[in-house]
Protein backbone atom coordinates (compact mmCIF):
# COMPACT_ATOMS: atom_id res chain seq x y z
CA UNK A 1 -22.28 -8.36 -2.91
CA UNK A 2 -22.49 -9.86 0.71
CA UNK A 3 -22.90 -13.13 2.65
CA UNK A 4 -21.83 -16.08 1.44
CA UNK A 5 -21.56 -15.01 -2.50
CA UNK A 6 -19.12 -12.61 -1.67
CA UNK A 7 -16.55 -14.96 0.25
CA UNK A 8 -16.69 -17.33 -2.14
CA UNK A 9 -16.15 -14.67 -5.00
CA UNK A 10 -12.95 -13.62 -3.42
CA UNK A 11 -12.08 -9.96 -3.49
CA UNK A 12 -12.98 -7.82 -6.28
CA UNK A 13 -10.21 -6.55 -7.71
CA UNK A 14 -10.56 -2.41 -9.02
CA UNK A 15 -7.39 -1.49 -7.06
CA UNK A 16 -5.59 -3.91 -9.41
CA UNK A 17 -5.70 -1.96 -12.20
CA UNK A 18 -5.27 1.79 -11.06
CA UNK A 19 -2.48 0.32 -8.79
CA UNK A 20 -0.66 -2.35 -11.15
CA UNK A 21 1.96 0.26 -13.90
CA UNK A 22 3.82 2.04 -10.33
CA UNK A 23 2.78 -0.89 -7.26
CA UNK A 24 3.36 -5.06 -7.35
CA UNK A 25 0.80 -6.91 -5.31
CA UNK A 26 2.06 -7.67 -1.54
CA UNK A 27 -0.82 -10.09 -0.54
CA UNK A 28 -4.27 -10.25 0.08
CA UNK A 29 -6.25 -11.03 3.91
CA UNK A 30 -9.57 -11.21 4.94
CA UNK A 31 -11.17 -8.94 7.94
CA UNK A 32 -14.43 -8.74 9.45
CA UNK A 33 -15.47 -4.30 8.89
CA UNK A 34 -18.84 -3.70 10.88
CA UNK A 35 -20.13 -7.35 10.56
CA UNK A 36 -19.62 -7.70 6.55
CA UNK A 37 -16.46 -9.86 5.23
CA UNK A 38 -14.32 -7.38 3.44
CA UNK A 39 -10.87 -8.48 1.54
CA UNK A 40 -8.29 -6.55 1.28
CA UNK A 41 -5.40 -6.09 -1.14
CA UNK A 42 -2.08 -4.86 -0.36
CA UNK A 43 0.58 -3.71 -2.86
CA UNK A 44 3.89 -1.98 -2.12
CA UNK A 45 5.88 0.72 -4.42
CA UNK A 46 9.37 0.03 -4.57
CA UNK A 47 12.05 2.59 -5.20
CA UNK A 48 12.58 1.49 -8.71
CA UNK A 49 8.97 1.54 -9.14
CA UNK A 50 8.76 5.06 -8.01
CA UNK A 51 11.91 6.24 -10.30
CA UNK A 52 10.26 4.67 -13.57
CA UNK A 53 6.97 6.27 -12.47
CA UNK A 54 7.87 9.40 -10.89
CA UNK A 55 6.39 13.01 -12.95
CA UNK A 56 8.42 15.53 -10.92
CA UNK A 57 11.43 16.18 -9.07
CA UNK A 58 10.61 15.22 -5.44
CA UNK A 59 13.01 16.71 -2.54
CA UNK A 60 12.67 15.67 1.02
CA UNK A 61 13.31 18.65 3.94
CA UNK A 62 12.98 18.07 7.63
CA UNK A 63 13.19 14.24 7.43
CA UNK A 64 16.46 13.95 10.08
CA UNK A 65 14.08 15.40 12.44
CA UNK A 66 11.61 12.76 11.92
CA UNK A 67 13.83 9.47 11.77
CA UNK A 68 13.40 9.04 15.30
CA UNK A 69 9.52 8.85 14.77
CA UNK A 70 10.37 5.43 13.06
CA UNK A 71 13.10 4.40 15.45
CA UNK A 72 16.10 5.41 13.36
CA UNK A 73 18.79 7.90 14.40
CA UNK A 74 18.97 10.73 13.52
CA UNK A 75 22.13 11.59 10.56
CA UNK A 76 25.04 12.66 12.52
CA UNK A 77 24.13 11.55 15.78
């Protein structure tokens, strides 16, 4: 759907319910992709979320190396 149908329709809302048992909804915005109106839906997995979801045993190597990437020090600095 495009043009005026699909703003007024809002977004359409798949993501929802692949994303809603592990992610809660973090807002919605509108952009302009390539001269069509496109929404967009953002969720966010918290780590509680990711605990009660989680299949496997997940174990993170490397990552002092990379804090200062995101502008935290590195452990034992």
């Amino acid at each position: 759907m495009d043009g005026p149908a699909a703003e007024r329709a809002g977004p359409q809302r798949p993501a929802v319910r692949l994303a809603r048992p592990r992610y809660r909804e973090n807002g919605t915005s509108r952009a302009r992709v390539r001269d069509a109106l496109r929404h967009e839906q953002r969720f966010v997995l918290d780590p509680e979320g990711w605990a009660r979801h989680r299949g496997m045993p997940v174990e993170v190597e490397g990552l002092d190396a990379c804090l200062p990437l995101f502008g935290v020090p590195a452990a034992g600095v």
